[in-house]
N, C-alpha and C. Protein backbone atom coordinates (compact mmCIF):
# COMPACT_ATOMS: atom_id res chain seq x y z
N UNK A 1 0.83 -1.19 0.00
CA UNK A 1 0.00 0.00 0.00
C UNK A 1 0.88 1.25 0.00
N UNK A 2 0.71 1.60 -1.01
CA UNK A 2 1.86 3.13 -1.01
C UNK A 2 1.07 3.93 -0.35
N UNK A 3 1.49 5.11 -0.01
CA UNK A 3 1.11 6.60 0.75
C UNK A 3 0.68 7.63 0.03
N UNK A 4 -0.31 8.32 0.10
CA UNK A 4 -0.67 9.57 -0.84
C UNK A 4 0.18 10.26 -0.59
N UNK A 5 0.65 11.88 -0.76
CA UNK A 5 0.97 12.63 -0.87
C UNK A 5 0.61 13.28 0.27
N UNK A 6 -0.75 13.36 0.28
CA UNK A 6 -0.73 13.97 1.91
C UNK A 6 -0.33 13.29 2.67
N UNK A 7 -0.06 12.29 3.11
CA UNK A 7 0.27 11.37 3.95
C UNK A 7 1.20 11.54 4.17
N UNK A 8 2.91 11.66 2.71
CA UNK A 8 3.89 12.23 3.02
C UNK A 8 3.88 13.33 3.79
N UNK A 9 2.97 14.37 3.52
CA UNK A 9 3.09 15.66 4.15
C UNK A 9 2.98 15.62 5.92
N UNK A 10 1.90 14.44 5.68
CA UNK A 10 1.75 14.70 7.69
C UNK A 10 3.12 13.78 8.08
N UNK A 11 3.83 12.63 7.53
CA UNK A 11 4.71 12.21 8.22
C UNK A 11 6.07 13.23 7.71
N UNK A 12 6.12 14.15 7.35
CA UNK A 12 6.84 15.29 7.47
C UNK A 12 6.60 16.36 8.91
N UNK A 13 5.36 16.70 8.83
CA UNK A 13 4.63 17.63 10.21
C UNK A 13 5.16 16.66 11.24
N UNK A 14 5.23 15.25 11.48
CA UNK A 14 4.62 14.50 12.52
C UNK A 14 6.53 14.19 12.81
N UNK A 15 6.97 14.09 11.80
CA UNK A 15 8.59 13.10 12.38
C UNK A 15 9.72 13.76 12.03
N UNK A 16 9.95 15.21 11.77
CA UNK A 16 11.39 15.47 11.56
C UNK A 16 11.28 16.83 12.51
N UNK A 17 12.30 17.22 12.76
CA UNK A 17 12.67 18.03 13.38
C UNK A 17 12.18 19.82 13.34
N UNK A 18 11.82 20.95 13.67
CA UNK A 18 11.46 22.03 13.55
C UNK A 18 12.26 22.47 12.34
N UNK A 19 13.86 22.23 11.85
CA UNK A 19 14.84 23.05 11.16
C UNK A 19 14.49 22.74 9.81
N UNK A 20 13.86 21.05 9.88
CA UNK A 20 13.81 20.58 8.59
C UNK A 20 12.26 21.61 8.04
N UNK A 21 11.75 21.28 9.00
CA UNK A 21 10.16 21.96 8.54
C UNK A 21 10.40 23.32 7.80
N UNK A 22 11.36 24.17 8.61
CA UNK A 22 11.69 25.38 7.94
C UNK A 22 12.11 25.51 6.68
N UNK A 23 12.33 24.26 6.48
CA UNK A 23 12.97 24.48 4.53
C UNK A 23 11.44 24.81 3.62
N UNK A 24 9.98 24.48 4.36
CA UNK A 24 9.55 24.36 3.70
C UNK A 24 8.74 23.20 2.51
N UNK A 25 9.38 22.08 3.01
CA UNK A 25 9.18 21.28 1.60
C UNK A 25 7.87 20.68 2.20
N UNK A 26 7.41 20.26 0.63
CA UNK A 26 6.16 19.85 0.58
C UNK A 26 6.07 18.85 -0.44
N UNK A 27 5.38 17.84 0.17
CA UNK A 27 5.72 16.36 -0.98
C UNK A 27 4.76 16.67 -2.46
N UNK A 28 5.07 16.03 -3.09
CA UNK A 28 4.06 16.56 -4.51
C UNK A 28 3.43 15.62 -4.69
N UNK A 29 4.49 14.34 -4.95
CA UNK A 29 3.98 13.10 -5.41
C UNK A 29 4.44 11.68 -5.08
N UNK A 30 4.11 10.47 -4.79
CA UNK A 30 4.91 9.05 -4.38
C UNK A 30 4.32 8.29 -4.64
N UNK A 31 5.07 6.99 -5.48
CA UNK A 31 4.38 5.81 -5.92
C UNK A 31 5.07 4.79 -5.17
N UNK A 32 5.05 3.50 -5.66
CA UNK A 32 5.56 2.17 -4.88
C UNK A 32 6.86 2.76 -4.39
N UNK A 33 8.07 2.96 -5.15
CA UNK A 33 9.12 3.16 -4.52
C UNK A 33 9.81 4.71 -5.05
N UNK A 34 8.92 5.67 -4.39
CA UNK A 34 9.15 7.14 -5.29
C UNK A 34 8.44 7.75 -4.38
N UNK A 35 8.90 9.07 -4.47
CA UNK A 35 8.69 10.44 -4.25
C UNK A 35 9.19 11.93 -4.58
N UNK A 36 8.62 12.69 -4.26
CA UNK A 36 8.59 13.78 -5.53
C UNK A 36 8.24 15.04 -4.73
N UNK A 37 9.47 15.46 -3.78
CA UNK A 37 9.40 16.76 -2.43
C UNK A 37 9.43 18.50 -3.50
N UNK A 38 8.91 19.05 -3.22
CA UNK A 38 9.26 19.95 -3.71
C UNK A 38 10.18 21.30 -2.57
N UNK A 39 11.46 21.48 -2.96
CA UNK A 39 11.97 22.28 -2.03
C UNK A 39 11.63 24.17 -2.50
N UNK A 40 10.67 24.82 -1.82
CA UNK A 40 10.71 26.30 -2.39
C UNK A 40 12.09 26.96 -1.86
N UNK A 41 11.81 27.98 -3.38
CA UNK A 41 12.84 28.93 -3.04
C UNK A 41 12.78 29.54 -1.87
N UNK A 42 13.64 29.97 -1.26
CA UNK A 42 13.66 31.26 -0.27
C UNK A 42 15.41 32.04 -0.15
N UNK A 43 15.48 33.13 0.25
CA UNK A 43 16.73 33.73 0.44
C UNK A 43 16.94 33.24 1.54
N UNK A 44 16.45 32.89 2.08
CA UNK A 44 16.94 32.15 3.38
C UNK A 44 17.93 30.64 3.35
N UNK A 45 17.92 30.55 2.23
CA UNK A 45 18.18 29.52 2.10
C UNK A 45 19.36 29.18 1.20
N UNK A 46 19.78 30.37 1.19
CA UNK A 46 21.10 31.28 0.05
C UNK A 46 22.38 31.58 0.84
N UNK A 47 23.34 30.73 0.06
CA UNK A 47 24.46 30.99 0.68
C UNK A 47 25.24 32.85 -0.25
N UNK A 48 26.02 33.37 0.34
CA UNK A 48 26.73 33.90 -0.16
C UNK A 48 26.75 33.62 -1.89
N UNK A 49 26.20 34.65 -2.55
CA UNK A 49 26.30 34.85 -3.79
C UNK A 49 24.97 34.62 -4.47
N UNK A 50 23.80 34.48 -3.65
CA UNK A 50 22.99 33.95 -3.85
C UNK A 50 21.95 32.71 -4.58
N UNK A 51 23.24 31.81 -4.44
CA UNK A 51 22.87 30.76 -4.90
C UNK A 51 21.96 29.82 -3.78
N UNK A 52 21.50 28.29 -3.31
CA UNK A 52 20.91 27.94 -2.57
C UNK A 52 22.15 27.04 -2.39
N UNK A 53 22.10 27.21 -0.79
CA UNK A 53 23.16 26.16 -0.32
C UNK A 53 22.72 24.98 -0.34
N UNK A 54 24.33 24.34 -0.36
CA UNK A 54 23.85 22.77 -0.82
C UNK A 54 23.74 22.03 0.80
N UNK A 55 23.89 22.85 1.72
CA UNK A 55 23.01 21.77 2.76
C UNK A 55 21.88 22.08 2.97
N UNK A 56 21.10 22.62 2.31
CA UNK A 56 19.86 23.05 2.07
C UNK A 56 18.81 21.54 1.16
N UNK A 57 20.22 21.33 -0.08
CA UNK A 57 19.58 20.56 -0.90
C UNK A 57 20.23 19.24 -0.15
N UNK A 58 21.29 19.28 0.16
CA UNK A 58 21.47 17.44 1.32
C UNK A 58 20.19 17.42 2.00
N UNK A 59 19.65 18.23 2.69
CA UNK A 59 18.80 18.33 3.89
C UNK A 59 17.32 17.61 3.11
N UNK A 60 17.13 18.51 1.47
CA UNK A 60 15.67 17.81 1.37
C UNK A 60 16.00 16.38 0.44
N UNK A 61 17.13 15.92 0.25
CA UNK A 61 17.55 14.51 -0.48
C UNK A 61 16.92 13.99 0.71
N UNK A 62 17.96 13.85 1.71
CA UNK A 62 17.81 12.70 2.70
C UNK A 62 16.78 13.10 3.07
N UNK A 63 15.79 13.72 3.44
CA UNK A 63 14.19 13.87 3.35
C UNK A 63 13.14 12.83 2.51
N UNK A 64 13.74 13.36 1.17
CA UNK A 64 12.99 12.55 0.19
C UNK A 64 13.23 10.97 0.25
N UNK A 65 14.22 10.79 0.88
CA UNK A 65 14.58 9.45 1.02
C UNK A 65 13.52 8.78 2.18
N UNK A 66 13.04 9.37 3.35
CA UNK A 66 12.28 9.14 4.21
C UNK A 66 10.95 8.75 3.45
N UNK A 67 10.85 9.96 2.86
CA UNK A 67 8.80 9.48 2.58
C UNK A 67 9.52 8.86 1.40
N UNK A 68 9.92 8.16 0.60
CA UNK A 68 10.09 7.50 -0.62
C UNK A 68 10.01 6.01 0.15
N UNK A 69 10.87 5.61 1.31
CA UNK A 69 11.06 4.37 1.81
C UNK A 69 9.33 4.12 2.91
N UNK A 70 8.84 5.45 3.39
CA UNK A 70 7.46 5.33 4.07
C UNK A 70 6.56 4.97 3.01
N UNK A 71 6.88 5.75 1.71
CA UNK A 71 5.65 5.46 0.58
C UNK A 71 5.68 3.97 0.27
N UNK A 72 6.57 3.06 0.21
CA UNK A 72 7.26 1.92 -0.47
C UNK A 72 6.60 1.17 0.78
N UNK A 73 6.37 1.44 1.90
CA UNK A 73 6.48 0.05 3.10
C UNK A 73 4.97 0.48 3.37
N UNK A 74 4.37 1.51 2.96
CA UNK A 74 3.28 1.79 3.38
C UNK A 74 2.63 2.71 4.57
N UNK A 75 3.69 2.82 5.17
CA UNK A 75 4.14 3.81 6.88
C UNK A 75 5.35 4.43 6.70
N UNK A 76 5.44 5.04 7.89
CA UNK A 76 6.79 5.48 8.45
C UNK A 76 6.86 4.86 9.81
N UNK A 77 8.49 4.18 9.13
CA UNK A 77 8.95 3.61 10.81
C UNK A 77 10.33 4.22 10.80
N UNK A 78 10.89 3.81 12.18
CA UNK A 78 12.33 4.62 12.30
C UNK A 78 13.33 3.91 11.16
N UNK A 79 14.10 5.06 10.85
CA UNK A 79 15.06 4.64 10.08
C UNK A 79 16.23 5.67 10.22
N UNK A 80 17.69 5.41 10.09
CA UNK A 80 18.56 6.95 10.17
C UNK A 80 19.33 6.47 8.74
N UNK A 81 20.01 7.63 8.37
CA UNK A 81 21.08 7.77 7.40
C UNK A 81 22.08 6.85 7.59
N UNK A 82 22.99 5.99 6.78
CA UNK A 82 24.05 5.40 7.24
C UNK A 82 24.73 5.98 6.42
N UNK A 83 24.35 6.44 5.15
CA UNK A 83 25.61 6.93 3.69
C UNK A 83 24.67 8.14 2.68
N UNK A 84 25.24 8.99 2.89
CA UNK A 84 24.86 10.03 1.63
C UNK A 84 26.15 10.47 0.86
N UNK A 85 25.65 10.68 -0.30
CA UNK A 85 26.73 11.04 -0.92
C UNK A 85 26.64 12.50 -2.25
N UNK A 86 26.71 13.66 -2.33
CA UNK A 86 26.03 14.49 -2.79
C UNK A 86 26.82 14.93 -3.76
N UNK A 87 26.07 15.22 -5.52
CA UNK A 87 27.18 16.43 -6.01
C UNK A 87 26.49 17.02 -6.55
N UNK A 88 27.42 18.27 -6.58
CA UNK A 88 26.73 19.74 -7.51
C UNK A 88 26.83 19.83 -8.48
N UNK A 89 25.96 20.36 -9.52
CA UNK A 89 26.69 20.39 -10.92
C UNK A 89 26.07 22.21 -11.20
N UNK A 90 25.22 22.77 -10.75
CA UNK A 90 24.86 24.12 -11.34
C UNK A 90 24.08 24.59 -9.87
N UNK A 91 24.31 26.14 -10.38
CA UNK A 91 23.97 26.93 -8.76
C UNK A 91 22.29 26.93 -9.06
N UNK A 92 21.43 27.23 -8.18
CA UNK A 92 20.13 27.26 -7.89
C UNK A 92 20.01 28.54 -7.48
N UNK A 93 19.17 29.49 -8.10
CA UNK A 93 19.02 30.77 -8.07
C UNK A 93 17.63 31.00 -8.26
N UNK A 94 16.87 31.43 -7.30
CA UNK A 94 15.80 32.19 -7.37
C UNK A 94 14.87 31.02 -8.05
N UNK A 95 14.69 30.14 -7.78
CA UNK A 95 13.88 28.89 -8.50
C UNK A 95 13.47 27.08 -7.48
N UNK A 96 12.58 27.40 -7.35
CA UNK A 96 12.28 25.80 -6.70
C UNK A 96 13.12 24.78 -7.07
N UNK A 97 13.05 23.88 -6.09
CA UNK A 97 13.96 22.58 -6.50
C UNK A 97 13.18 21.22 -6.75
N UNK A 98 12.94 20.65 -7.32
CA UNK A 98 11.78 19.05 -7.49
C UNK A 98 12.95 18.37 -6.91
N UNK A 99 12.39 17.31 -6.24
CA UNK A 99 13.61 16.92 -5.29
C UNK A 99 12.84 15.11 -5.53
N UNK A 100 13.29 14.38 -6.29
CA UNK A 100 12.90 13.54 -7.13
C UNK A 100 13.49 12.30 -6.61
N UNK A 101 13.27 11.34 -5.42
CA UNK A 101 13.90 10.16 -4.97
C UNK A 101 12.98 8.68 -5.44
N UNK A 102 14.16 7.86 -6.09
CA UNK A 102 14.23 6.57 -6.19
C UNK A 102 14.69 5.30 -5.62
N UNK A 103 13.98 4.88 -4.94
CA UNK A 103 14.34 3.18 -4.51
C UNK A 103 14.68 2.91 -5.47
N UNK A 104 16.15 2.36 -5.27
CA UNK A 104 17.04 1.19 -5.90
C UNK A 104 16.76 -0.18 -5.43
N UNK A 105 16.86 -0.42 -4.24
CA UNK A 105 16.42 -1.17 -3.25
C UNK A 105 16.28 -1.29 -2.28
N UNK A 106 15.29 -1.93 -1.92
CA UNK A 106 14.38 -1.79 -0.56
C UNK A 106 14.12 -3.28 -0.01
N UNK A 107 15.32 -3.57 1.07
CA UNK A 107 15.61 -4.77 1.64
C UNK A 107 14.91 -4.56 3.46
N UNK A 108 15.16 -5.70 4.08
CA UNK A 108 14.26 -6.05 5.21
C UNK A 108 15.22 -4.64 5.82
N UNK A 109 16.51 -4.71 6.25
CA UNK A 109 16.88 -3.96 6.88
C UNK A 109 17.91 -2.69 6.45
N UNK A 110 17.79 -2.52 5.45
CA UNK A 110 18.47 -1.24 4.01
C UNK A 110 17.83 -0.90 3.30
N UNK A 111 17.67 0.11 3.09
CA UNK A 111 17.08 0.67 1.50
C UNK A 111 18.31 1.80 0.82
N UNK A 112 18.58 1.84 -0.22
CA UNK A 112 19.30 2.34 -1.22
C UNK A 112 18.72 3.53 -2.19
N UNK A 113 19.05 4.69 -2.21
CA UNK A 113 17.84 5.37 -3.51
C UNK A 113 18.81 6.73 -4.24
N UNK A 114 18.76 6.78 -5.64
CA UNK A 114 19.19 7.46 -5.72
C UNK A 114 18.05 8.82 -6.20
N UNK A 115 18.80 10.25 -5.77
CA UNK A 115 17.70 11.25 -5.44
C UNK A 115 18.53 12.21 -6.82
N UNK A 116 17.64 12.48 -7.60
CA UNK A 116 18.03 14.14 -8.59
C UNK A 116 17.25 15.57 -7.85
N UNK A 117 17.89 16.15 -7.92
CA UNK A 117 17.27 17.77 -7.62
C UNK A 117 17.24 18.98 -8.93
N UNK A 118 16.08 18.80 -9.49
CA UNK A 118 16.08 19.48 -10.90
C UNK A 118 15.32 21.53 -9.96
N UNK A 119 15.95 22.22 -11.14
CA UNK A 119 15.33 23.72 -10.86
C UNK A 119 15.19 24.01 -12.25
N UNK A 120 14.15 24.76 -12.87
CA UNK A 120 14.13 24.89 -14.09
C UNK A 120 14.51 23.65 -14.98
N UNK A 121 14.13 22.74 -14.70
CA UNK A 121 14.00 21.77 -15.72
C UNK A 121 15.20 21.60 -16.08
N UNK A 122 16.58 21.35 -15.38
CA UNK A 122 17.60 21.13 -15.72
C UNK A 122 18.52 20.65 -14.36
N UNK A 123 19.13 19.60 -14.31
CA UNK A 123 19.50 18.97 -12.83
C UNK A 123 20.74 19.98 -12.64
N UNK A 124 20.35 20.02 -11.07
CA UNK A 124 21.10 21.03 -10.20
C UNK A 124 22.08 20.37 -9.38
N UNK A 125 21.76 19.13 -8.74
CA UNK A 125 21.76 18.06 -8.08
C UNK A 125 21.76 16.72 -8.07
N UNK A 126 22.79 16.10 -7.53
CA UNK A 126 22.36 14.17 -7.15
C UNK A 126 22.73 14.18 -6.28
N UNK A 127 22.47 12.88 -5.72
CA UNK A 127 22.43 12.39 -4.22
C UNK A 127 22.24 10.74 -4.47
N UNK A 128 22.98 10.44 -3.59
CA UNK A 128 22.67 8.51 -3.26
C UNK A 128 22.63 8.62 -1.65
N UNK A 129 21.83 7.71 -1.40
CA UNK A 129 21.89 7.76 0.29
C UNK A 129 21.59 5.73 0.31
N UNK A 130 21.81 5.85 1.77
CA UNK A 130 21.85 4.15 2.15
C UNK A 130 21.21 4.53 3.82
N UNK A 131 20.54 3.66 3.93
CA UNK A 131 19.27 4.17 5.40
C UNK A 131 19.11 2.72 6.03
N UNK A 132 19.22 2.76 6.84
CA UNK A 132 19.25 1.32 7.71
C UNK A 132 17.61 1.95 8.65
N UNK A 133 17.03 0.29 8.39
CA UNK A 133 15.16 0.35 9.10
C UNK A 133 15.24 -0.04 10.17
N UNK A 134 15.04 0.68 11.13
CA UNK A 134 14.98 0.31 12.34
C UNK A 134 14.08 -0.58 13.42
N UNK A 135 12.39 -0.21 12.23
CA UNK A 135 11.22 -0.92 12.86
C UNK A 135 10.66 -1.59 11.79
């Protein structure tokens, strides 16, 4: 049973921390092993030169990795980060981020996914993460 979208949204309200909430993000979309965060712009969220810092965009990967592995199992149970791995390829300026995560695989006690972060329809971002399930 995958998770709607709202569903992502309340296990966003319900399980991460106040700092994460402040980014803003809001799930769009999630199928069997997918999800689809959308990170808004803000200057707040701008490093020097006004581009968007990239622990801004680590912050909503390993996010998307949460409701992608909740959408896939049907819930959210505990799980933490064991491996992220992030690169940049173009600055993010004044433009939303689609924050686009894929299950690779989704084992009893690992899941694997790799995440793109597109702005203007052109990738800004990747990410691989590795998440050990706790429940």
């Amino acid at each position: 049973m995958t998770l709607s979208a709202a569903d992502g949204n309340a296990i966003l309200k319900e399980n991460f921390a106040p700092w994460v909430q402040d980014l803003g993000l809001v799930v769009e979309e999630t199928g069997d092993l997918t999800a689809v965060l959308r990170l808004p712009w803000s200057p707040r969220l701008a490093r020097e030169g006004g581009a968007m810092s990239g622990q801004a965009l680590m912050a909503a990967a390993d996010t998307a990795t949460v409701i992608a592995v909740s959408a896939a199992r049907g819930e959210f149970v505990p799980m933490t980060t064991v491996q992220q791995s992030s690169t940049f390829q173009r600055p993010v300026v004044d433009a939303d981020v689609l924050v686009s995560a894929r299950l690779t695989k989704l084992g009893r006690t690992l899941a694997f996914a790799d995440i793109a972060m597109t702005a203007n329809g052109a990738l800004a971002a990747h990410a691989t993460t590795v998440y050990a399930l706790l429940g």
